[in-house]
Protein backbone atom coordinates (compact mmCIF):
# COMPACT_ATOMS: atom_id res chain seq x y z
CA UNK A 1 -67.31 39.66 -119.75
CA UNK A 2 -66.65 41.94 -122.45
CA UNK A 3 -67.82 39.41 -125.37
CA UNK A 4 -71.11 38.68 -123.32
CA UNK A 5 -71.90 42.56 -123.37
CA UNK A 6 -71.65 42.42 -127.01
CA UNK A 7 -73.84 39.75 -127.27
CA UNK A 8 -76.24 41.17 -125.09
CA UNK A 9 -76.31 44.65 -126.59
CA UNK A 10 -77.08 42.39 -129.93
CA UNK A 11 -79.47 40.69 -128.49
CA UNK A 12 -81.23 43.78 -127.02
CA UNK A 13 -81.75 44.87 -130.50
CA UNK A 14 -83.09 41.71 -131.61
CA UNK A 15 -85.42 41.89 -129.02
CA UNK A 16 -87.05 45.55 -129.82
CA UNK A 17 -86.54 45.17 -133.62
CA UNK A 18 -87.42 41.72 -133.97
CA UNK A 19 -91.40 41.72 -132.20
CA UNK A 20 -91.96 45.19 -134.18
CA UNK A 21 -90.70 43.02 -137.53
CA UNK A 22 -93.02 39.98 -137.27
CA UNK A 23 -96.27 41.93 -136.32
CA UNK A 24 -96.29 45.53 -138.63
CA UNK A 25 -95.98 45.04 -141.88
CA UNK A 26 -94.88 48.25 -142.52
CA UNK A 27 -92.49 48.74 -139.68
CA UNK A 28 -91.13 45.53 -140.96
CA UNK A 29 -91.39 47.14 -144.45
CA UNK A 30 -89.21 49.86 -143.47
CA UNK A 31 -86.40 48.16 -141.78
CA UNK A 32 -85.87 45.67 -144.31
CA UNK A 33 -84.70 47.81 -146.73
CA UNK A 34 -82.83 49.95 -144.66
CA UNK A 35 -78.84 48.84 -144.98
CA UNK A 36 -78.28 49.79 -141.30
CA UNK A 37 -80.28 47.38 -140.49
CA UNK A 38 -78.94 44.75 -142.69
CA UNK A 39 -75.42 45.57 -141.43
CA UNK A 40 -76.64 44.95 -138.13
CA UNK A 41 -78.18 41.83 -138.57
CA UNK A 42 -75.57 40.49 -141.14
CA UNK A 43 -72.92 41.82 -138.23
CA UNK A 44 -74.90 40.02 -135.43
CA UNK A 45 -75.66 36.44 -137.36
CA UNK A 46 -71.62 36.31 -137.70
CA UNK A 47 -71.03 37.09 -133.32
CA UNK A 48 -73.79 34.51 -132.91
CA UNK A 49 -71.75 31.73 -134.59
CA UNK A 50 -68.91 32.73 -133.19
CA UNK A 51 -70.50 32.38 -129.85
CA UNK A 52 -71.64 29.10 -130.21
CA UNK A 53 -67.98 28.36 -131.26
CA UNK A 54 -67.00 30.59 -127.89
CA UNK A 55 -69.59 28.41 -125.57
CA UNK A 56 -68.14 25.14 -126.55
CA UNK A 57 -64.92 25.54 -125.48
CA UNK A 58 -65.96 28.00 -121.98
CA UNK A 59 -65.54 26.07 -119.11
CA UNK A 60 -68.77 25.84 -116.72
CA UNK A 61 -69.22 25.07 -113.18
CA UNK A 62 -71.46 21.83 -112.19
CA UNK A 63 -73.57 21.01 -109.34
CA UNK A 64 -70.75 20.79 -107.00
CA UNK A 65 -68.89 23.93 -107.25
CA UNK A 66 -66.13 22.18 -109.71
CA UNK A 67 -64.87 24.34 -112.77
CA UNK A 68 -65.13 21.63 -115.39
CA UNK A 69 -62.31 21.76 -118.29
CA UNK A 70 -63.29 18.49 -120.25
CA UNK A 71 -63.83 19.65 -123.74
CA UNK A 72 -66.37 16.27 -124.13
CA UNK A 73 -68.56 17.38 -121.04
CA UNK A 74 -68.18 20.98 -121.45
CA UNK A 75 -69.61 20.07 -125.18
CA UNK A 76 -72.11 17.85 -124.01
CA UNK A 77 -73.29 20.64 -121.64
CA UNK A 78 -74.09 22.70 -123.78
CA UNK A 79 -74.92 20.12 -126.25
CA UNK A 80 -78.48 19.76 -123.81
CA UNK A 81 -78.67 23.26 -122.78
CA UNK A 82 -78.86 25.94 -124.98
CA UNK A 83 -77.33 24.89 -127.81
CA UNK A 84 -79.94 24.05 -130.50
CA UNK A 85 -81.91 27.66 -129.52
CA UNK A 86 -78.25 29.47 -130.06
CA UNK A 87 -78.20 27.13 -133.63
CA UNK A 88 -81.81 27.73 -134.95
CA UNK A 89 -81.84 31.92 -133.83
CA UNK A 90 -78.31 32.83 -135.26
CA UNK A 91 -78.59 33.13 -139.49
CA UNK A 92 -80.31 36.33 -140.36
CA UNK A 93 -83.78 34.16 -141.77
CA UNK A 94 -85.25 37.65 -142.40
CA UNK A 95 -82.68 38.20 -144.87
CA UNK A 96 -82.27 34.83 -146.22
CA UNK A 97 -85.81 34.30 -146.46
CA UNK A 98 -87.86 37.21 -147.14
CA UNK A 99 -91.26 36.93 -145.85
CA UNK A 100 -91.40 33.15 -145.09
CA UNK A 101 -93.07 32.09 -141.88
CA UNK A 102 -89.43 30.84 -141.00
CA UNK A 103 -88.34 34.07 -139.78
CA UNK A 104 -90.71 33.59 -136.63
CA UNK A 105 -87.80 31.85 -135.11
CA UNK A 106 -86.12 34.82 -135.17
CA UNK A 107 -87.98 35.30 -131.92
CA UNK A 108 -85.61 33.09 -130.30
CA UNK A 109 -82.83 35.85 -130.14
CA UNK A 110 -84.75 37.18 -127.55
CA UNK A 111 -83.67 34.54 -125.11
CA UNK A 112 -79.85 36.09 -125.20
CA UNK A 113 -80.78 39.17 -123.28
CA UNK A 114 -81.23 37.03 -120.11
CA UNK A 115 -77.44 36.84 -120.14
CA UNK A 116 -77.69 40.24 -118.60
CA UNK A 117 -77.98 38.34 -115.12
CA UNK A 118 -74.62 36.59 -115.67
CA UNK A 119 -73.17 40.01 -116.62
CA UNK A 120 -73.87 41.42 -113.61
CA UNK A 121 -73.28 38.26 -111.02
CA UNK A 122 -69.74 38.93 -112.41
CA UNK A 123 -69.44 42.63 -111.92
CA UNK A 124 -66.83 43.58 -109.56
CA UNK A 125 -69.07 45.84 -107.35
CA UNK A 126 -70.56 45.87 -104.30
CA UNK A 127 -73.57 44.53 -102.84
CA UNK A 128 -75.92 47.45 -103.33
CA UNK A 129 -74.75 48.73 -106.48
CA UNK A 130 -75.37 45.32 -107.75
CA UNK A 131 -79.13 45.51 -106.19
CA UNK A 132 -79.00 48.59 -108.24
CA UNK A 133 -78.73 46.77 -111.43
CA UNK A 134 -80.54 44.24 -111.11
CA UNK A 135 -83.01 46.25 -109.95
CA UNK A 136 -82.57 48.00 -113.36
CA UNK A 137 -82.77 44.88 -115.40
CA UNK A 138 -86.01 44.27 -114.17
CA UNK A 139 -87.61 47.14 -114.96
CA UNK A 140 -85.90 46.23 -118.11
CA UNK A 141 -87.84 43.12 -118.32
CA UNK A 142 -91.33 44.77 -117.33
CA UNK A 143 -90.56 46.99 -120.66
CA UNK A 144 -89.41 43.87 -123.17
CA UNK A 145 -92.54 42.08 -121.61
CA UNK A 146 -94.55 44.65 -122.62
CA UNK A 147 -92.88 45.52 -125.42
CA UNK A 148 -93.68 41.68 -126.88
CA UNK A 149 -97.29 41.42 -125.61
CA UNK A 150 -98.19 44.61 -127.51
CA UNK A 151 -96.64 43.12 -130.81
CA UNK A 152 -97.92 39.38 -130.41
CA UNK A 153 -101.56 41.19 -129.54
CA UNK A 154 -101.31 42.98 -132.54
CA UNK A 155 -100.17 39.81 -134.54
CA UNK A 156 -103.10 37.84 -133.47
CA UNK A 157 -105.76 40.98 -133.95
CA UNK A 158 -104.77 41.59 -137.59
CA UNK A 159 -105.84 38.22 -138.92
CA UNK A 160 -109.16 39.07 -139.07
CA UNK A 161 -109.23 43.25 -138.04
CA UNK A 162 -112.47 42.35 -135.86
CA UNK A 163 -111.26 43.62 -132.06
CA UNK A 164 -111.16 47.29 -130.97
CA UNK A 165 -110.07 48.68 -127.64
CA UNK A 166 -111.94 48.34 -125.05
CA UNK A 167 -112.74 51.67 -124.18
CA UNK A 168 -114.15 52.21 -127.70
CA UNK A 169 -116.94 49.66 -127.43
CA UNK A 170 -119.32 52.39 -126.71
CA UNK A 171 -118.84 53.42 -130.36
CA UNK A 172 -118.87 49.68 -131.92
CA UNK A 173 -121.59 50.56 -134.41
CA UNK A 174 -119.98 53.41 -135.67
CA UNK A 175 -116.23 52.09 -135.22
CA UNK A 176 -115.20 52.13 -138.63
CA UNK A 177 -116.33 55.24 -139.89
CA UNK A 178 -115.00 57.46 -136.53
CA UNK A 179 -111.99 54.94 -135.66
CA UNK A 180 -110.51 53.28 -138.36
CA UNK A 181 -107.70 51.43 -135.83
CA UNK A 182 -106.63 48.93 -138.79
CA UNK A 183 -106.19 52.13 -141.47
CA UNK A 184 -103.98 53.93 -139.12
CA UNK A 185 -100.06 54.26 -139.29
CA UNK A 186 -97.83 51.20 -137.75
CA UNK A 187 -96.71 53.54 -134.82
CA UNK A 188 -100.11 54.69 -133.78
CA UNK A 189 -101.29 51.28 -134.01
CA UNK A 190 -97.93 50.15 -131.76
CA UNK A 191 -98.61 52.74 -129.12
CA UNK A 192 -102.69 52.07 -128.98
CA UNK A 193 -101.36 48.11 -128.45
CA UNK A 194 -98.65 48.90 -125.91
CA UNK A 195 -101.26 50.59 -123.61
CA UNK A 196 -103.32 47.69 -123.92
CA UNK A 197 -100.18 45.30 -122.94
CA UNK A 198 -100.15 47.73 -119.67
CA UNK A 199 -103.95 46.82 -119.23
CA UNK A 200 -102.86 43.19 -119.27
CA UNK A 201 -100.16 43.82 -116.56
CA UNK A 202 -103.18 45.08 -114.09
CA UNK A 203 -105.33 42.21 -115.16
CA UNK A 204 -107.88 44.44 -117.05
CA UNK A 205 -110.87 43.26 -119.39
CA UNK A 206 -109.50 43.60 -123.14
CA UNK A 207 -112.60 42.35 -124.99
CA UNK A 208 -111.18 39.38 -127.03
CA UNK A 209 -113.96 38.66 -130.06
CA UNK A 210 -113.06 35.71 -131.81
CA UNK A 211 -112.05 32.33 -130.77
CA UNK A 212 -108.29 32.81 -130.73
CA UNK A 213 -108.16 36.20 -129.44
CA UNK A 214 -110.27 34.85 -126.74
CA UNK A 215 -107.75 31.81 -125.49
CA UNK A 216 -104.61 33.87 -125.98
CA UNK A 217 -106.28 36.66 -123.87
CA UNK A 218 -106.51 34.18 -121.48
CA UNK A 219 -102.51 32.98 -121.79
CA UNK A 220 -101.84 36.41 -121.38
CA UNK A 221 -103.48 37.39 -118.20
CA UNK A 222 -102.59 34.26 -116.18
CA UNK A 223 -99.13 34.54 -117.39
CA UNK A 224 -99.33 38.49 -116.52
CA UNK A 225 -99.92 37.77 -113.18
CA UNK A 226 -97.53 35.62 -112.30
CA UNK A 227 -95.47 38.07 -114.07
CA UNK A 228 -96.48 40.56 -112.03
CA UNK A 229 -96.73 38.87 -108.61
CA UNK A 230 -92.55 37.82 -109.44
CA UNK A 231 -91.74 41.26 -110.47
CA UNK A 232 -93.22 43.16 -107.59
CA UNK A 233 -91.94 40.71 -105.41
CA UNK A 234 -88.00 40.71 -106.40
CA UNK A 235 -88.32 44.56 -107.00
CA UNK A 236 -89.25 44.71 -103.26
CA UNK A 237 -86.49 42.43 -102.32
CA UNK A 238 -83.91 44.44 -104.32
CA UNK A 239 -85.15 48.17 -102.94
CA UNK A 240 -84.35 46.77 -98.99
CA UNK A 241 -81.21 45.36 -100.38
CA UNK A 242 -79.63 48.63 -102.07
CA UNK A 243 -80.88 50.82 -98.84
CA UNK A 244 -80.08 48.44 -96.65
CA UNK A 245 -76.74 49.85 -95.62
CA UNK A 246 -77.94 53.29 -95.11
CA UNK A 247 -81.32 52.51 -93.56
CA UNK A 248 -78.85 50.36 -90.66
CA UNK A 249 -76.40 53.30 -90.21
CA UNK A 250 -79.40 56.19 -89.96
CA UNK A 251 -80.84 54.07 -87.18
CA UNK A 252 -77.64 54.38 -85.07
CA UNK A 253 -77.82 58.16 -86.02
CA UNK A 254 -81.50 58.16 -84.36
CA UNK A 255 -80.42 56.41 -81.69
CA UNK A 256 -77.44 58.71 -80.90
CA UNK A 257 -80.25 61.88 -81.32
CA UNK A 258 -82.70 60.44 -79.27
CA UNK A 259 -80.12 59.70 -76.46
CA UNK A 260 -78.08 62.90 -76.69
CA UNK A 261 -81.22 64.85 -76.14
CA UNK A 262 -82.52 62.81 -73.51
CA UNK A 263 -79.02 63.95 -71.49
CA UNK A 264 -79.39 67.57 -72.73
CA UNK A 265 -75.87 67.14 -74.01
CA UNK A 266 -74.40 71.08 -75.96
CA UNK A 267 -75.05 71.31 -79.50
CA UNK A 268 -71.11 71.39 -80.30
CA UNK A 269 -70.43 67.75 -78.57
CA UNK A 270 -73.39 66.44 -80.73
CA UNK A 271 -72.18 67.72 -83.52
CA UNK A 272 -68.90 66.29 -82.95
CA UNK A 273 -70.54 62.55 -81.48
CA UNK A 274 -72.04 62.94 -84.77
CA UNK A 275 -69.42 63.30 -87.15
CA UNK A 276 -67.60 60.67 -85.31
CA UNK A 277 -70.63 58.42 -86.14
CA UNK A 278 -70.53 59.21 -89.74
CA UNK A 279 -66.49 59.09 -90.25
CA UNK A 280 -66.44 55.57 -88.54
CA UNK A 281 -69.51 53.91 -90.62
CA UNK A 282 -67.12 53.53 -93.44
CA UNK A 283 -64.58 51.78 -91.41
CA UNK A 284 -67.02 49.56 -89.80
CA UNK A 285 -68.45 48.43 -92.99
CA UNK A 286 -65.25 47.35 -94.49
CA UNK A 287 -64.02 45.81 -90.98
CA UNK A 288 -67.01 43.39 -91.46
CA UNK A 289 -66.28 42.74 -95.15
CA UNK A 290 -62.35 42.20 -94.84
CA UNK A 291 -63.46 39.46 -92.16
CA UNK A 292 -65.82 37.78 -94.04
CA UNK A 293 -63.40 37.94 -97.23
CA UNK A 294 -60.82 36.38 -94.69
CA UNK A 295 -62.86 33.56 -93.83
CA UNK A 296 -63.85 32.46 -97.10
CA UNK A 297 -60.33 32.06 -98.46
CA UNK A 298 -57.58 29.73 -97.43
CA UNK A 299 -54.47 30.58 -95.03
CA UNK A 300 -52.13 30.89 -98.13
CA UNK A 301 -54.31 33.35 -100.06
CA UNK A 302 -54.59 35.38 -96.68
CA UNK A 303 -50.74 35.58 -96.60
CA UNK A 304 -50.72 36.32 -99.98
CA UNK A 305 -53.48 38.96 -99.70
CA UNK A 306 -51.42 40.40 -96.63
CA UNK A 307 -48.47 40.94 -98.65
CA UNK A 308 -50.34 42.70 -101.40
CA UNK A 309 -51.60 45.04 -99.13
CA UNK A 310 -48.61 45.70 -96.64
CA UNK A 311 -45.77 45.56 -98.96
CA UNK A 312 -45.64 48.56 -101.01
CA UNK A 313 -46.64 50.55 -97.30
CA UNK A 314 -43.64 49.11 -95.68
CA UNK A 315 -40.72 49.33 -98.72
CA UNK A 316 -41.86 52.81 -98.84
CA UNK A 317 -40.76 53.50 -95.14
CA UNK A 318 -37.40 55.63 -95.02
CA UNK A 319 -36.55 53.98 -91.95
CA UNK A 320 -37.30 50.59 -92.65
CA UNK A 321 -34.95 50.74 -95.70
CA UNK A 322 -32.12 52.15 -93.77
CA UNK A 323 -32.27 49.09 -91.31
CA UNK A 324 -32.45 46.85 -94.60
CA UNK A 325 -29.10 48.43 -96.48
CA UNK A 326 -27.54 48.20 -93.20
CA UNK A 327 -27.85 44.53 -92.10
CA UNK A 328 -28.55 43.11 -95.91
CA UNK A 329 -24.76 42.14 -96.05
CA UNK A 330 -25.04 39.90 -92.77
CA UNK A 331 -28.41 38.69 -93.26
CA UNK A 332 -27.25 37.19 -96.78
CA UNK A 333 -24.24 35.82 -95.04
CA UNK A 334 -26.69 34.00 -92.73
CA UNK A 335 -28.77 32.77 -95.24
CA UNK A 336 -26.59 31.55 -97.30
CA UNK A 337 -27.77 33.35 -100.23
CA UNK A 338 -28.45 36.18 -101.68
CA UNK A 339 -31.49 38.37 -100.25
CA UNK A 340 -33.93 40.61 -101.59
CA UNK A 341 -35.70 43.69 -99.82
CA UNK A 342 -39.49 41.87 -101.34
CA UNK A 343 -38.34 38.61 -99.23
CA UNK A 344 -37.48 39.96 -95.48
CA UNK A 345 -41.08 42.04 -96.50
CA UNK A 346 -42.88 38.88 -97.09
CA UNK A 347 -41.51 37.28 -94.38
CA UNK A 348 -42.54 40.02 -92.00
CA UNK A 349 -46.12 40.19 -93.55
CA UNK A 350 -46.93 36.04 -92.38
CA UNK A 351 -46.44 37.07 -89.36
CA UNK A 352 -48.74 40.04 -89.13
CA UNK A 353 -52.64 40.46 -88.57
CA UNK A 354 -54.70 41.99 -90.53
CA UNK A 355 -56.60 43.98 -88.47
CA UNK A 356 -58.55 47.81 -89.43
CA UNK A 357 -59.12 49.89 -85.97
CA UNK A 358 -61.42 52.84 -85.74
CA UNK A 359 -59.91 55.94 -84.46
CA UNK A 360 -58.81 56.71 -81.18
CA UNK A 361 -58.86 52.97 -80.33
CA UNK A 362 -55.60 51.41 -79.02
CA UNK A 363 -53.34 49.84 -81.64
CA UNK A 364 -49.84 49.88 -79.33
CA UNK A 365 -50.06 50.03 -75.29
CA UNK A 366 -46.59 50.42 -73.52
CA UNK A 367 -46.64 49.03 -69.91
């Protein structure tokens, strides 16, 4: 996990660094002789081979569910999958080749920051803190998307320095003596293009003027809506997943209100039928998660789970250990052997339940 979030924090500065590179000239100006920079790059070309190195000998699961360890189809794997992208993006081009049109494969870095979904399908969190971040990595996306359409806009308008914002067609005739768009600074040209790459999210007119602004203004909005129509759609999906939990438990308090004052029952007791309600949610919810962890795992790993939990509790009771140093001479006489305090516990533990109870329900009755 930890390697994956280096390459991903990499590969997130490929991806702002890289679009801003191709497109301004003197962005890309800038950066290139800046050593950071190189470091960086120089830095990130040598974790990218070692990746590759990394991902050939990572085992993978197939279409089954099976881990497979064969170095030959773990190779071939990834021989067909990502391999050649992860070979062509790694050198630093920019550096290696100074302004040739080879560095517009650096572009293919990008494609590492969708690890991010791995990373967090791994997390060891729970259900709604994991909507929470994905959730988060798609508004992440929304931002790279836009981030890239304002940069490959740019790239396309430059060739010839013939389109103008929309909004400024009203002064077309007099555009280059009030406007000047193409005589401005890099930044104020990336911010007047980013706002534009939020026009294309909505679907807006953008006023394409030659040929090839005219068909990848087209691209653009057809691919911007299914965009949109998938990120809309999962972000809605995600928000009733993270509330989920709470929207469920204040419905049984609204339920409870509504009752209590239909019976006209004193303020203290619904106070207290109230606090009950909120001390037990917790309980409830991991009741229904230890069953369903239960039920996916096999008998052994329940025992072995059940002695993980219940063995530190039950060395550390006084009276339990008294009853232990007393009889641990005659039980290793019976057994033949000699006896530890961790095996009588584990033998105890197979033979218990795991059960959680809420309070004030029964756990002993004596008849």
């Amino acid at each position: 996990l930890w390697w994956d979030s280096i390459i991903l924090i990499l590969a997130i500065f490929n991806s702002i660094t890289i679009p801003l590179t191709l497109s301004f000239d003197e962005i890309n100006e800038n950066l290139i002789h800046n050593t950071i920079y190189k470091a960086v790059n120089i830095v990130a070309a040598i974790f990218f081979i070692m990746d590759i190195l990394i991902q050939m000998n990572t085992t993978y699961y197939d279409s089954d569910g099976d881990e497979i360890f064969s170095k030959k189809k773990i190779i071939f794997h990834y021989f067909f999958g990502m391999f050649f992208i992860d070979l062509v993006s790694a050198p630093p081009i920019e550096l290696l080749f100074p302004g040739s049109q080879w560095r517009l494969l650096n572009i293919l870095k990008i494609i590492r920051v969708f690890r991010l979904t791995g990373i967090i399908n791994k997390m060891n969190v729970d259900e709604e803190t994991k909507s929470q971040f994905r959730m988060l990595y798609l508004i992440f996306q929304l931002l790279l998307m836009m981030h890239i359409v304002a940069s490959v806009w740019y790239f396309i308008c430059k060739q010839e320095q013939y389109w103008i914002p929309p909004l400024d067609f009203v002064y077309a005739s007099q555009y280059p003596k009030i406007y000047r768009f193409y005589g401005k600074s890099d930044i104020y040209k990336y911010l007047v293009n980013l706002y534009n790459a939020v026009l294309f999210l909505g679907g807006n007119e953008m006023g394409p003027r030659t040929n090839l602004e005219i068909c990848l203004c087209t691209i653009i909005l057809v691919c911007m809506a299914i965009f949109n129509a998938w990120l809309f759609g999962d972000m809605a999906v995600l928000t009733e997943m993270s509330g989920r939990k709470q929207a469920q438990f204040q419905e049984q308090i609204d339920v409870a209100n509504t009752a209590m004052k239909q019976m006209d029952l004193p303020p203290i007791f619904q106070d207290q039928v109230r606090e009950f309600l909120i001390f037990t949610q917790g309980t409830k919810s991991e009741q229904n998660q230890l069953k369903k962890f239960l039920e996916m795992i096999s008998p052994s790993l329940q025992e072995k789970v059940s002695i993980l939990i219940f063995s530190k509790v039950i060395q550390k009771n006084s009276r339990f250990n008294k009853v232990f140093q007393s009889k641990h001479q005659a039980l290793t006489t019976n057994m033949g052997y000699h006896i530890e305090l961790q095996d009588i516990v584990s033998m105890m533990i197979s033979k218990f339940k795991t059960e959680l109870k809420e309070p004030e329900d029964i756990v002993v009755r004596q008849l």
